[in-house]
C-alpha atoms as a PDB file:
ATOM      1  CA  UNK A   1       0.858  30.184  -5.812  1.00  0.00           C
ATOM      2  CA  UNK A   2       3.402  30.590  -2.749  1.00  0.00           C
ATOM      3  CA  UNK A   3       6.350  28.899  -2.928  1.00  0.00           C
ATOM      4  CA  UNK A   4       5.866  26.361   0.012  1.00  0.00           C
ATOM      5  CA  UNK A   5       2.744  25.377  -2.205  1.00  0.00           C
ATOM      6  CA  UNK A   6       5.360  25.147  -5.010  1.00  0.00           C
ATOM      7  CA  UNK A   7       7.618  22.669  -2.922  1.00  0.00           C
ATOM      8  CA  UNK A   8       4.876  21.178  -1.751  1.00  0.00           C
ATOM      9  CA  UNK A   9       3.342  20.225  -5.390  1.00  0.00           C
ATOM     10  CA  UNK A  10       6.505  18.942  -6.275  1.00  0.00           C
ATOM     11  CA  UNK A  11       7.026  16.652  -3.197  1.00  0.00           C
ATOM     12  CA  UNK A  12       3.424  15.469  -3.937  1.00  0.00           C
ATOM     13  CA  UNK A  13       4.137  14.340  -7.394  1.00  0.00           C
ATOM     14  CA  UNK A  14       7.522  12.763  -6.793  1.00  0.00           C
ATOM     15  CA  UNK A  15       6.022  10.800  -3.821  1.00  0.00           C
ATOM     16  CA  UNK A  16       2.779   9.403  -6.457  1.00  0.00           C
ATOM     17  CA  UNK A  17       5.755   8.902  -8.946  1.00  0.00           C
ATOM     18  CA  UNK A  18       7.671   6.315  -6.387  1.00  0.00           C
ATOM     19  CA  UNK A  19       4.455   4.640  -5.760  1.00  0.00           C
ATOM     20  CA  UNK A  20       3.655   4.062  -9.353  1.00  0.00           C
ATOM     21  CA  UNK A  21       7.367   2.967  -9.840  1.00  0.00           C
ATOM     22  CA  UNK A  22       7.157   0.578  -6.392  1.00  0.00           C
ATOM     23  CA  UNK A  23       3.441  -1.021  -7.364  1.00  0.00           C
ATOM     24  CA  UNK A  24       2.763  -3.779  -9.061  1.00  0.00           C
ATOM     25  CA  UNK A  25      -0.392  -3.665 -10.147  1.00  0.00           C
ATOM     26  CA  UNK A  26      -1.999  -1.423 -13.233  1.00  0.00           C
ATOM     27  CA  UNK A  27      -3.885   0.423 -10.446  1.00  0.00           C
ATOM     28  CA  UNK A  28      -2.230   2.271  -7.612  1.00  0.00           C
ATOM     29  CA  UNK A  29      -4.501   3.498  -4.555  1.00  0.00           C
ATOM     30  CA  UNK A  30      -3.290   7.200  -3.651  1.00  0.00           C
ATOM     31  CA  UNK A  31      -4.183   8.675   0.180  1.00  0.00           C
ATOM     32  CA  UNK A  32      -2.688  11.851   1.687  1.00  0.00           C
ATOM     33  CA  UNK A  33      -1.540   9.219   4.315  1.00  0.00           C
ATOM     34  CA  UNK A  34       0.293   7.015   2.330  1.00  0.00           C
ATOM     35  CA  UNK A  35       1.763  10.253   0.984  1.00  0.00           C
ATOM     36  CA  UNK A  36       2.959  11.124   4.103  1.00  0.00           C
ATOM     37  CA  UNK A  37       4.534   7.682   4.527  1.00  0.00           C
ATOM     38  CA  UNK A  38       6.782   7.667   1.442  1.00  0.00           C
ATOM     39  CA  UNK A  39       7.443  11.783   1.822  1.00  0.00           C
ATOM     40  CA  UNK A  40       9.077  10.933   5.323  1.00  0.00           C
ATOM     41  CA  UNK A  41      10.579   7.746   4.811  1.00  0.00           C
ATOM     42  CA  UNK A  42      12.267   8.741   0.929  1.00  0.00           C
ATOM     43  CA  UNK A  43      12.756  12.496   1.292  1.00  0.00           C
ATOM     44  CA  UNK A  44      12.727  13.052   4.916  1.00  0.00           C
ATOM     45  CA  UNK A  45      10.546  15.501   4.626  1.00  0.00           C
ATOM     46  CA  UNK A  46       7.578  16.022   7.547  1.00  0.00           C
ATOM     47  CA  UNK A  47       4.264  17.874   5.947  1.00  0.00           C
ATOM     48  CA  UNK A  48       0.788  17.824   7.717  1.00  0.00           C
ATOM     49  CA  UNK A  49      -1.633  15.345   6.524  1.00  0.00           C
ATOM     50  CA  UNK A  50      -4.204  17.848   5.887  1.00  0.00           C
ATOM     51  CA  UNK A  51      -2.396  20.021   3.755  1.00  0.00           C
ATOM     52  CA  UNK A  52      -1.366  16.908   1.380  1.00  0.00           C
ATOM     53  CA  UNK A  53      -4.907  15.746   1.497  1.00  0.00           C
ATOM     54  CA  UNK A  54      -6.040  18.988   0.181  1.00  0.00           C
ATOM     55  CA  UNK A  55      -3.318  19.086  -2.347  1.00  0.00           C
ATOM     56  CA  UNK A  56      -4.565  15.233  -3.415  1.00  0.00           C
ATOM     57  CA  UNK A  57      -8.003  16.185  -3.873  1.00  0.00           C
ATOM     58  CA  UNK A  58      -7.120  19.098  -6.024  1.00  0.00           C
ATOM     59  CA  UNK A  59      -5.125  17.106  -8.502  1.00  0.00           C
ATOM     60  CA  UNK A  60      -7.669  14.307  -7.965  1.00  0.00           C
ATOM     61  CA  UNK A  61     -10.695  16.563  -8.863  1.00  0.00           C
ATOM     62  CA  UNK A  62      -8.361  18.074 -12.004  1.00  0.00           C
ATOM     63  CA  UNK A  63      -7.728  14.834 -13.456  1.00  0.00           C
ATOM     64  CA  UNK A  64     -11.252  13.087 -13.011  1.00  0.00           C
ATOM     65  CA  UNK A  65      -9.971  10.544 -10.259  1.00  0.00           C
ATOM     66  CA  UNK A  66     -12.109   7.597  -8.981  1.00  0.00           C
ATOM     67  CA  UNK A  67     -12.823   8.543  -5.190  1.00  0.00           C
ATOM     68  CA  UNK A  68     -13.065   5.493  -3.338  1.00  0.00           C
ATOM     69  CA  UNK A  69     -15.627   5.263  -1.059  1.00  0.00           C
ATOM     70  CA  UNK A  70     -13.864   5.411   2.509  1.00  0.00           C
ATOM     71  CA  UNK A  71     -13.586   7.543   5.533  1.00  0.00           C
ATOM     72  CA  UNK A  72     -10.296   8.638   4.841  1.00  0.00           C
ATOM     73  CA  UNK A  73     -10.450  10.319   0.995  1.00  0.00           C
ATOM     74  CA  UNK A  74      -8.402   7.261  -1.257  1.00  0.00           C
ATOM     75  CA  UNK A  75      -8.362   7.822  -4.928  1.00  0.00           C
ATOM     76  CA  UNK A  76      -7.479   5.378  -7.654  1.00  0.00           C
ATOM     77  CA  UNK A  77      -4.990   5.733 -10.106  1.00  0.00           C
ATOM     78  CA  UNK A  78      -4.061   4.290 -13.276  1.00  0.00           C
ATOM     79  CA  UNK A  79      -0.457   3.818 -14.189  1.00  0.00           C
ATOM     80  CA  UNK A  80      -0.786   4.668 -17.516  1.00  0.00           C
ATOM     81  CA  UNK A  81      -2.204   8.064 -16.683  1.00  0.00           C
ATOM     82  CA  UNK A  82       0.698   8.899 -14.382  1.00  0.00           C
ATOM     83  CA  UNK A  83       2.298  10.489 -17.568  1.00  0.00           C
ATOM     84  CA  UNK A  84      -0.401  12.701 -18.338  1.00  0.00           C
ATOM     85  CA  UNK A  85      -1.510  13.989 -14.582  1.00  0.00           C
ATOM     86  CA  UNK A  86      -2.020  17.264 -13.671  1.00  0.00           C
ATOM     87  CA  UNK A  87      -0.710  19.153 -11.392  1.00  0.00           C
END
């Protein structure tokens, strides 16, 4: 693995960590989109969309996500799985 994919990995997962921390629910809905949002707004950070959406569906197809059935690729996660995702 390259080491933008590296930085990129670990920008992913501390952007689904703030939006498990910032949701209220048991359930938090995870888009490369709403990625985006919270990587530019928290870490100032400006990735393409389809590169994080790529990256989501990896980690979504490694840890058995729901897909949600949308045009743009959503996938549902658990809290109480954030602990034990893969990466």
């Amino acid at each position: 693995m390259s080491e933008d994919n590296l930085k990129l990995q670990e920008y992913v997962r501390k952007a689904i960590e703030l939006l498990c921390q910032k949701n209220f629910s048991d359930v938090v809905i995870l888009s490369s989109y709403k990625i985006n949002s919270v990587l530019r707004e928290y870490f100032g950070v400006d990735i393409k969309v389809d590169r994080i959406g790529r990256m989501l569906a990896n980690i979504a197809k490694k840890n058995q996500l729901k897909r949600l059935k949308t045009n743009i690729p959503k996938y549902s996660l658990k809290i109480s799985r954030l602990s034990k995702l893969k990466f």
